[in-house]
Protein backbone atom coordinates (compact mmCIF):
# COMPACT_ATOMS: atom_id res chain seq x y z
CA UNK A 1 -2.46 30.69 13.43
CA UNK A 2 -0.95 32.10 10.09
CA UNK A 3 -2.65 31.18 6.71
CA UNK A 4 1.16 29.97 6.03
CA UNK A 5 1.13 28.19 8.96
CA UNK A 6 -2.60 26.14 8.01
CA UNK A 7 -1.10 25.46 4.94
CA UNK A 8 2.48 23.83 5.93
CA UNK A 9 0.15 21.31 8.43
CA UNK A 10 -2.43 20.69 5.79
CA UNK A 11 0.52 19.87 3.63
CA UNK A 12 2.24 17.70 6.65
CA UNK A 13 -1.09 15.49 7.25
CA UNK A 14 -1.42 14.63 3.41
CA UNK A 15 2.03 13.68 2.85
CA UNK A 16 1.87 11.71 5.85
CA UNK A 17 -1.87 10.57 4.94
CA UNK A 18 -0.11 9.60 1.72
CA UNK A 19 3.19 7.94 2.98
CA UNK A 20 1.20 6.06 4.64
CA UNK A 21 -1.17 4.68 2.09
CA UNK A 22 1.50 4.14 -0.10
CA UNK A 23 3.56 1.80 2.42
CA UNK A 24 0.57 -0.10 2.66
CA UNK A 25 -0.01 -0.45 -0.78
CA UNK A 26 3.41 -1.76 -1.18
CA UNK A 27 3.17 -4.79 1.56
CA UNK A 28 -0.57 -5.70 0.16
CA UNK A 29 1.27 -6.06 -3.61
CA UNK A 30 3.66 -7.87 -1.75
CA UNK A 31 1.31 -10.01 0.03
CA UNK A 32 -1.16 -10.83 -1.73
CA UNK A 33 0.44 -10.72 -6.18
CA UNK A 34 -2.28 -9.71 -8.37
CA UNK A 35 -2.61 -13.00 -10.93
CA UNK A 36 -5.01 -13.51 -13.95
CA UNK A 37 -8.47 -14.62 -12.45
CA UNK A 38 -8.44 -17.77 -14.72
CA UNK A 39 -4.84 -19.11 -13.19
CA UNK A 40 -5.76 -20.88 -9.53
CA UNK A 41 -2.56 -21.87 -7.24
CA UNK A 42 -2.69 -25.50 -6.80
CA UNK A 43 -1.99 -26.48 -3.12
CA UNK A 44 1.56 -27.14 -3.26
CA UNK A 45 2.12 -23.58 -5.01
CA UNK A 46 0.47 -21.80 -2.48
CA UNK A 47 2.83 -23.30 0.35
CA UNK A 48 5.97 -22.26 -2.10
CA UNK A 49 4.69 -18.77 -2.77
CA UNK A 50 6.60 -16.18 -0.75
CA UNK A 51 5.13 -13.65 0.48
């Protein structure tokens, strides 16, 4: 295998590597909002909240 040929898959598995970490990222923010630790959903805002 070429050296240019290494390089284009190295380059393939870390954009993929981070596509992939970045999609996740995305649904977690989505799922689960980062708040201030002193504010504390009360029951009836945690059934509201969408996710």
């Amino acid at each position: 295998m070429s050296m240019m040929m290494m390089t284009l898959v190295l380059l393939a598995f870390t954009f993929a590597i981070l596509g992939f970490a970045a999609v996740l990222g995305y649904y977690l923010n989505k799922a689960f909002p980062g708040k201030s630790s002193v504010e504390v959903d009360t029951p009836e805002e945690a059934l509201n909240r969408k996710i």
